[in-house]
C-alpha atoms as a PDB file:
ATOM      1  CA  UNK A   1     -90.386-160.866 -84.293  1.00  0.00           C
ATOM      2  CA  UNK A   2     -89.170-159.129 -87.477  1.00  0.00           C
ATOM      3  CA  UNK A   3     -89.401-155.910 -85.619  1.00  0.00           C
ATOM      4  CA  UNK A   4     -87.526-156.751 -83.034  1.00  0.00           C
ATOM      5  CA  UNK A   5     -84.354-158.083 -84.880  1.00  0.00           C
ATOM      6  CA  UNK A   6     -84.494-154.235 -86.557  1.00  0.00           C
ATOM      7  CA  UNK A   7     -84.667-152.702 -82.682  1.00  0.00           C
ATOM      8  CA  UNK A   8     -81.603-155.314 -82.011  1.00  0.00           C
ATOM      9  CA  UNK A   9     -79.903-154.350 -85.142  1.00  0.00           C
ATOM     10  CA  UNK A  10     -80.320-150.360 -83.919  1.00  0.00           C
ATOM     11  CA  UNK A  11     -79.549-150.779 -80.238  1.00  0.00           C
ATOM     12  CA  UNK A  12     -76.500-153.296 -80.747  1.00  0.00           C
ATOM     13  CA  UNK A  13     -75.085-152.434 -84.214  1.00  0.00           C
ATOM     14  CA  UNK A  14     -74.810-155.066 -86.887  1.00  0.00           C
ATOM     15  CA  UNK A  15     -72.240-157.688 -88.292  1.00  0.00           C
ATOM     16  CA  UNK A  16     -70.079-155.685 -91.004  1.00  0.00           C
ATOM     17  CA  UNK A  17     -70.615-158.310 -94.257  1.00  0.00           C
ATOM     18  CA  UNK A  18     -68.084-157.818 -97.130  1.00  0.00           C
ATOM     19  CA  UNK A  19     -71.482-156.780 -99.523  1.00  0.00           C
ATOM     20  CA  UNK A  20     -72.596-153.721 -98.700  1.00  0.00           C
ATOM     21  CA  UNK A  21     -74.760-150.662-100.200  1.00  0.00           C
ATOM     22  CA  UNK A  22     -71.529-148.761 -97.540  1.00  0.00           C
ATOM     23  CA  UNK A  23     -68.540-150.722 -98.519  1.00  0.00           C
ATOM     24  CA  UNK A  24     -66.674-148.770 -95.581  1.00  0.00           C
ATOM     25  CA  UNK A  25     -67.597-148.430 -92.504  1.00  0.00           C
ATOM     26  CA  UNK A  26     -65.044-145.825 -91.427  1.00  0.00           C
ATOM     27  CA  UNK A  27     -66.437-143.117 -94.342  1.00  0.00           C
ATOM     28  CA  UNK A  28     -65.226-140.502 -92.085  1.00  0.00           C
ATOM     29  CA  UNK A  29     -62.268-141.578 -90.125  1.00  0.00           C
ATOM     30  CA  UNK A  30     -62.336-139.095 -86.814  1.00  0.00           C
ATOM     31  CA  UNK A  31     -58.700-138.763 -87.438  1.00  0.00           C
ATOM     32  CA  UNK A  32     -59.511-136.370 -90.660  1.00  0.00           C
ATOM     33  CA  UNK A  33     -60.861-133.783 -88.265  1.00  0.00           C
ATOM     34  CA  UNK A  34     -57.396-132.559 -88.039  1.00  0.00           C
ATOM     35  CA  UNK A  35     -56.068-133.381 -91.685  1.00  0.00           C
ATOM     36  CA  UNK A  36     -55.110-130.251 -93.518  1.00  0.00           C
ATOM     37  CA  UNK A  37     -57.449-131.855 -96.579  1.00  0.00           C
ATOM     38  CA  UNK A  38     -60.148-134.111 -95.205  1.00  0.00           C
ATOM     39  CA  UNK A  39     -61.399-136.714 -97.365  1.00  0.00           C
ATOM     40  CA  UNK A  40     -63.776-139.154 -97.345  1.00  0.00           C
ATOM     41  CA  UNK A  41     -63.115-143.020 -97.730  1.00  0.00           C
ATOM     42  CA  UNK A  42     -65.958-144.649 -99.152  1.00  0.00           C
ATOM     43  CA  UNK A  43     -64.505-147.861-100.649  1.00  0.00           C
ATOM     44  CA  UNK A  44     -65.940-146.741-104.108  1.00  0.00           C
ATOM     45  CA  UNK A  45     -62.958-145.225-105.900  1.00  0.00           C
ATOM     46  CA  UNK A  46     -64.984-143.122-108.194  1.00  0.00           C
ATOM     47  CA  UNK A  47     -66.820-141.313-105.212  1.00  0.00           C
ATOM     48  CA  UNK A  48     -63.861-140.802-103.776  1.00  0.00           C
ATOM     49  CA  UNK A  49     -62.412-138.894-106.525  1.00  0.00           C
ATOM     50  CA  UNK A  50     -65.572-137.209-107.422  1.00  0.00           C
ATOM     51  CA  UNK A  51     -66.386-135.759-104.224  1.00  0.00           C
ATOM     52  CA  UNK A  52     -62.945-135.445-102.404  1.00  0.00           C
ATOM     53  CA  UNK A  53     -61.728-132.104-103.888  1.00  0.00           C
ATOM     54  CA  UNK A  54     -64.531-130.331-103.056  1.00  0.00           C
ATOM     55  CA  UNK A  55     -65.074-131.548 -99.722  1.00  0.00           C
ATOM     56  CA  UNK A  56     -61.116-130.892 -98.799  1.00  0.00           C
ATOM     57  CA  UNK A  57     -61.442-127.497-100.074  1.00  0.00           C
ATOM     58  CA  UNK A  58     -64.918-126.507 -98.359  1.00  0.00           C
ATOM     59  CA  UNK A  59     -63.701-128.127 -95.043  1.00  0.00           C
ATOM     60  CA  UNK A  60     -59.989-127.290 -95.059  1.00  0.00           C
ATOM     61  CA  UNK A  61     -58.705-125.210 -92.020  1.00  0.00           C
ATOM     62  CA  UNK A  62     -57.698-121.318 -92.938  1.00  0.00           C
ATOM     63  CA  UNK A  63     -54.025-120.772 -91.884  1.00  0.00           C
ATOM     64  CA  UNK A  64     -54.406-119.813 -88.036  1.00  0.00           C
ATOM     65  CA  UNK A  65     -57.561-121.252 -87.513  1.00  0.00           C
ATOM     66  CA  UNK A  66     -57.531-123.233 -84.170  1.00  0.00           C
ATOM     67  CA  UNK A  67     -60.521-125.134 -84.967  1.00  0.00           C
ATOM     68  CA  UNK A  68     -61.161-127.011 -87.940  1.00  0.00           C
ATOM     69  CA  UNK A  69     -64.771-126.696 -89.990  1.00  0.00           C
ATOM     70  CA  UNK A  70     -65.870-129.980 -89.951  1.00  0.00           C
ATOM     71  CA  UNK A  71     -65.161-130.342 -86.248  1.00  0.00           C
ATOM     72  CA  UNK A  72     -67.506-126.725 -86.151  1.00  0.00           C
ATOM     73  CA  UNK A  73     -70.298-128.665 -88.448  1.00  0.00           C
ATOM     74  CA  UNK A  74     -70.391-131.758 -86.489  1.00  0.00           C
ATOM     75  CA  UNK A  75     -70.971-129.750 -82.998  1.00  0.00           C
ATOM     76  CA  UNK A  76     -73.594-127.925 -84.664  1.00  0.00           C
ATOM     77  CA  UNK A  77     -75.257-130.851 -85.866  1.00  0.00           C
ATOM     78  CA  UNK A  78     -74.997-132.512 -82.666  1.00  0.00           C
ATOM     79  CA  UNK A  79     -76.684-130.011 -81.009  1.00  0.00           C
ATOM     80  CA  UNK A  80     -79.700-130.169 -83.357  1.00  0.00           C
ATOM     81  CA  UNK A  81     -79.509-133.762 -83.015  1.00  0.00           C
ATOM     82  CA  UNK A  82     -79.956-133.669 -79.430  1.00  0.00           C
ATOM     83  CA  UNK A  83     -82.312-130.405 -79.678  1.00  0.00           C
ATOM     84  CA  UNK A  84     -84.585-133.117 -81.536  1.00  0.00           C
ATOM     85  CA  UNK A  85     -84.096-135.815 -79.390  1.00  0.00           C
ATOM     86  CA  UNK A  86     -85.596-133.452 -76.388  1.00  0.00           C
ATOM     87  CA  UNK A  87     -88.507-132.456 -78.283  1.00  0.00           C
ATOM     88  CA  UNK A  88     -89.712-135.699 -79.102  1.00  0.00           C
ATOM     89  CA  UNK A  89     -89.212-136.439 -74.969  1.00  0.00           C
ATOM     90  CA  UNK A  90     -90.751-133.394 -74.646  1.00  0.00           C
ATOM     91  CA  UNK A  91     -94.031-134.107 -76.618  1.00  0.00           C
ATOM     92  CA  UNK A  92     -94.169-137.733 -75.215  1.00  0.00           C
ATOM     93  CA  UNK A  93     -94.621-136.815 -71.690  1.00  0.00           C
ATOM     94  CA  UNK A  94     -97.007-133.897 -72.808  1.00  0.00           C
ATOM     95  CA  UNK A  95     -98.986-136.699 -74.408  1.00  0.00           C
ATOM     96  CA  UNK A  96     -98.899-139.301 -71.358  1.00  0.00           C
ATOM     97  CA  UNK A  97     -99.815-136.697 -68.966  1.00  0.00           C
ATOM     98  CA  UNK A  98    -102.620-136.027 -70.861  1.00  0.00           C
ATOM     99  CA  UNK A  99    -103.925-138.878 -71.095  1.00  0.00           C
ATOM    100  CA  UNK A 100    -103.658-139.611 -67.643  1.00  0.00           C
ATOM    101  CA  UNK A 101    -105.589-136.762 -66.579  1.00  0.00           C
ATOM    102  CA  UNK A 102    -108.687-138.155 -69.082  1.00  0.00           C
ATOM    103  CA  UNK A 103    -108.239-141.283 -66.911  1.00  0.00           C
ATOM    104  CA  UNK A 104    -108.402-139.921 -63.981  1.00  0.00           C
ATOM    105  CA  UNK A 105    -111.919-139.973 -63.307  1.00  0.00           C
ATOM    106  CA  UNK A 106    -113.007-143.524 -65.167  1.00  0.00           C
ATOM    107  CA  UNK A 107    -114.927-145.811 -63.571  1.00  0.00           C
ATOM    108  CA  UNK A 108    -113.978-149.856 -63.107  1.00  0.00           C
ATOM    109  CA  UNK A 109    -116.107-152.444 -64.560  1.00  0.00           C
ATOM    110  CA  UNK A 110    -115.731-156.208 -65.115  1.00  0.00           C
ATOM    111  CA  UNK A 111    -111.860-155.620 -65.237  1.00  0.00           C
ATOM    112  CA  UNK A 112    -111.720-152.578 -67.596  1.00  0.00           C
ATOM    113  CA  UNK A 113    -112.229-148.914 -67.255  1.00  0.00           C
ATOM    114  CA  UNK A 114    -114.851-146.842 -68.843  1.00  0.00           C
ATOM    115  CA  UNK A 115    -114.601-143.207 -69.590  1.00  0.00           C
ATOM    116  CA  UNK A 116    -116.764-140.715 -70.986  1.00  0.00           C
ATOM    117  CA  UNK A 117    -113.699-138.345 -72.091  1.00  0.00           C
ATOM    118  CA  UNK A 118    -112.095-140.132 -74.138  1.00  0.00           C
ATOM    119  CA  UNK A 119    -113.220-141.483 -77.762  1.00  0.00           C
ATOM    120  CA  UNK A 120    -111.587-144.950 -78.715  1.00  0.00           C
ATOM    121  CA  UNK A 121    -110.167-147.731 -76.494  1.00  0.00           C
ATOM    122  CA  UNK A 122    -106.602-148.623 -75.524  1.00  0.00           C
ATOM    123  CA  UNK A 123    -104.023-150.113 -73.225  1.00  0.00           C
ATOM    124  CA  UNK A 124    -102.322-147.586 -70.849  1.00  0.00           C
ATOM    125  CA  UNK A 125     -99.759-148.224 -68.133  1.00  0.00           C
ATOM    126  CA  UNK A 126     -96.053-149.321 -68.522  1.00  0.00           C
ATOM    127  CA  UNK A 127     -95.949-151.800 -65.010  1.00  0.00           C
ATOM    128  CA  UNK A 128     -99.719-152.007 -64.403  1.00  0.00           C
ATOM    129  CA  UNK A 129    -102.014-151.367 -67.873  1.00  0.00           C
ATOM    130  CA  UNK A 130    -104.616-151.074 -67.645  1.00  0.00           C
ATOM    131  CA  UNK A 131    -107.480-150.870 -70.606  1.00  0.00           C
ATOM    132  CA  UNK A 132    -110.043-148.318 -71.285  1.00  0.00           C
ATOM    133  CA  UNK A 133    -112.928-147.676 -73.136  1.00  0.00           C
ATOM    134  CA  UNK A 134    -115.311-145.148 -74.368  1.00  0.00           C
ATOM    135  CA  UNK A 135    -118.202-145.151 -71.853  1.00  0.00           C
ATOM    136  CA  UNK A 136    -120.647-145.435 -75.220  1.00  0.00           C
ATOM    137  CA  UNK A 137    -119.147-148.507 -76.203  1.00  0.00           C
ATOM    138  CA  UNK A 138    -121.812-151.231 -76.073  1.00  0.00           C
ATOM    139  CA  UNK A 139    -122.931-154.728 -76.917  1.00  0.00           C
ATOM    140  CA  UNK A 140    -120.671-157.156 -79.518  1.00  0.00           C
ATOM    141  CA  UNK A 141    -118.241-154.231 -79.980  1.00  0.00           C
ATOM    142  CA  UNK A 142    -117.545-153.582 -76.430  1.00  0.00           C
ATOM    143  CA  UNK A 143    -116.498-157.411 -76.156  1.00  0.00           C
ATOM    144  CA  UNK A 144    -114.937-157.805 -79.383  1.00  0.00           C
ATOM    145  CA  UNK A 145    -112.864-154.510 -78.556  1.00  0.00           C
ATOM    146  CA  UNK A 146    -111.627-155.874 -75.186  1.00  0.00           C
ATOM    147  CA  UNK A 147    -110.481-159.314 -76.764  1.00  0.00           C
ATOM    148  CA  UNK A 148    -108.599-156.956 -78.998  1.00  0.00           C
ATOM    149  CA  UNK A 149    -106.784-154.701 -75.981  1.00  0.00           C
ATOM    150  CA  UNK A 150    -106.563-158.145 -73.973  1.00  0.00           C
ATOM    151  CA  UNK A 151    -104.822-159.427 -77.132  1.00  0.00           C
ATOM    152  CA  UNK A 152    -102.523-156.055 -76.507  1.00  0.00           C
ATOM    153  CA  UNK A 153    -101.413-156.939 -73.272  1.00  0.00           C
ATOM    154  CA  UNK A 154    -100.867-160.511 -74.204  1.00  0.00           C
ATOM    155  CA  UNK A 155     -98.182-159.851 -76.774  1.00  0.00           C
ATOM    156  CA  UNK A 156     -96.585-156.614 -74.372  1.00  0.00           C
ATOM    157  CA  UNK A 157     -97.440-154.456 -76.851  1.00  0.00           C
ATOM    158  CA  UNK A 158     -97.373-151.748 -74.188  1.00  0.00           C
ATOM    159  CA  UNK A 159     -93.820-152.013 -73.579  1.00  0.00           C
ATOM    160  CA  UNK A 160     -92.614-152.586 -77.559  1.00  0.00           C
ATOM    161  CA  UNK A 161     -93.664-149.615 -78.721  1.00  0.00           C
ATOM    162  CA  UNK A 162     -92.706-147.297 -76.126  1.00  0.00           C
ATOM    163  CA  UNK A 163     -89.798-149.059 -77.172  1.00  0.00           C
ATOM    164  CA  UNK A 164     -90.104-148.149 -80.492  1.00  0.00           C
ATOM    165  CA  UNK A 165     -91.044-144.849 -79.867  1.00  0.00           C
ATOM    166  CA  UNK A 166     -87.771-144.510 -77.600  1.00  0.00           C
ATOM    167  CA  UNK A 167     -85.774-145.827 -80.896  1.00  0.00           C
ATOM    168  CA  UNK A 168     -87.451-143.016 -82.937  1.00  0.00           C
ATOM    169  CA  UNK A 169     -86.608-140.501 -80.947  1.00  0.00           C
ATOM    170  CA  UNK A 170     -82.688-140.917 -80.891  1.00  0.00           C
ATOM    171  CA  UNK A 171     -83.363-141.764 -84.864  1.00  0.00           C
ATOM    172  CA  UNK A 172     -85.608-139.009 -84.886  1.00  0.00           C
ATOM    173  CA  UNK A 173     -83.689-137.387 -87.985  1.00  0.00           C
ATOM    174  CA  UNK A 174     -84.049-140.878 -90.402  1.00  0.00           C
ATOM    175  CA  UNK A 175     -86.978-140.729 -92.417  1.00  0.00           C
ATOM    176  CA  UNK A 176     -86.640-144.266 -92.803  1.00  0.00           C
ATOM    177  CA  UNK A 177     -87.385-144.477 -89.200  1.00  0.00           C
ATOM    178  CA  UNK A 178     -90.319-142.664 -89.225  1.00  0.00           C
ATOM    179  CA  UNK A 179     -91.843-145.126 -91.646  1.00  0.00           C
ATOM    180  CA  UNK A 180     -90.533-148.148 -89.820  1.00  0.00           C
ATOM    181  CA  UNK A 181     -92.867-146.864 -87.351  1.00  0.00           C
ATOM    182  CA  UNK A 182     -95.880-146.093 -88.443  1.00  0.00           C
ATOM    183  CA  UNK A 183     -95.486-149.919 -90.243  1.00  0.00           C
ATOM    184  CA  UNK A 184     -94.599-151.303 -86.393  1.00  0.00           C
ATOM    185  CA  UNK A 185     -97.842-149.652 -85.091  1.00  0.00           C
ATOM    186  CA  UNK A 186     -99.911-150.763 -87.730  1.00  0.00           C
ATOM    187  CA  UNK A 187     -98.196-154.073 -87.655  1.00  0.00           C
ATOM    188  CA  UNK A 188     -99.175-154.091 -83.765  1.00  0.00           C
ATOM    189  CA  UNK A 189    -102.846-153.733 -84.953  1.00  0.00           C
ATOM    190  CA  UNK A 190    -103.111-156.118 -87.569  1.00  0.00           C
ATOM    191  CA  UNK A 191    -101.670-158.668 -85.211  1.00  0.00           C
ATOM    192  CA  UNK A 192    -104.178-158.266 -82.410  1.00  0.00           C
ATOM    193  CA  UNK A 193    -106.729-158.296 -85.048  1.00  0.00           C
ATOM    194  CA  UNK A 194    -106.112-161.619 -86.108  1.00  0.00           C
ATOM    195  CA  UNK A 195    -105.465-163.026 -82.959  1.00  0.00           C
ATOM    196  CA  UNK A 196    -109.168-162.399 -81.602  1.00  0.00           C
ATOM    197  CA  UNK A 197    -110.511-163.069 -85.195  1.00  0.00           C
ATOM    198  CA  UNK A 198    -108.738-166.474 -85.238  1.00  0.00           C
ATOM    199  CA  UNK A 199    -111.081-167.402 -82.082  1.00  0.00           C
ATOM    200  CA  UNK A 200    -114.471-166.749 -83.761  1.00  0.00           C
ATOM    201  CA  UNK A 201    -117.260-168.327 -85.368  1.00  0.00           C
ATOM    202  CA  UNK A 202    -117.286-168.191 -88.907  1.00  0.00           C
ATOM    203  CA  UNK A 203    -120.795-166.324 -88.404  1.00  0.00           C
ATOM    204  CA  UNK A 204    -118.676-163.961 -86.242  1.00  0.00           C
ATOM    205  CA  UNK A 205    -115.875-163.388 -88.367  1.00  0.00           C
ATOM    206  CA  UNK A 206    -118.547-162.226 -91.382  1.00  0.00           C
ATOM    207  CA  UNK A 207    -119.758-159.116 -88.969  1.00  0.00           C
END
């Protein structure tokens, strides 16, 4: 749930509050793209002053110029930005076709899928998952591991992080959102975890 109020907070925007680690949210109005001295408006008077004469000189336009330099930054960086974003696209569907083609030749059984190619379980399938397994799998593990991917499909944990992952890649240049998730998938984990260990035996919980 906590996760999801930070993909609502990224996909919607937030509510501006008067405290603020950015007191401004305008710090670079798009009208100073064409200001012969562009400056930055922080809301912190001190930055301001600090950092405005240097960034009005480095960015100001040279007599004749038709375009000015931060309007030449900003294109470049957008490019990179979206160079990024199709990477990440890129390596995703790499990765789910993959996948799919270890699938390909698994073999049903009581309601999962067993697979000698590939080496640890999980939930595949956007609008009909399906779960896997190693075909070595065996015993206690093989049911405690399918309460576990069960618990996975329960929760639509193959839709949120796809999700996620979709949020990361037009983020892809945050670092901050790299961690959020790695935390998310982990959080994912920890969550199924205790939902099938919550349903044991003491005796079972102690394996």
């Amino acid at each position: 749930g906590l996760w999801a109020l930070v993909a609502l907070r990224l996909i919607f925007g937030g509510i501006e509050a008067p405290f603020s680690l950015v007191p401004s949210a305008k710090i670079i109005p798009p009208e100073s793209l064409f200001e012969q001295a562009p400056a930055i408006y922080s809301g912190l008077p001190v930055i301001d002053q600090a950092v405005n004469p240097v960034y009005s000189e480095s960015l100001r336009p040279m007599p004749g110029a038709s375009v000015n330099p931060l309007q030449v930054w900003l294109a470049v960086f957008a490019n990179i930005w979206l160079l990024g974003m199709a990477v990440m696209a890129l390596w995703a569907a790499l990765s789910w076709l993959r996948v799919r083609r270890q699938v390909r030749e698994s073999v049903p059984e009581d309601g999962v899928y067993l697979c000698d190619r590939i080496s640890s379980p999980f939930l595949f399938g956007l609008i009909r998952p399906k779960i896997y397994l190693p075909s070595c799998l065996e015993g206690d593990a093989r049911s405690h591991v399918i309460a576990h991917e069960k618990a996975h499909l329960a929760r639509r944990d193959h839709w949120w992080k796809p999700l996620g992952f979709l949020l990361l890649t037009v983020n892809w240049f945050n670092p901050v959102m790299w961690l959020a998730y790695t935390l998310l998938c982990r959080d994912i984990e920890l969550a199924c975890d205790e939902r099938v260990v919550q349903f044991m035996e003491l005796l079972e919980r102690k394996r």
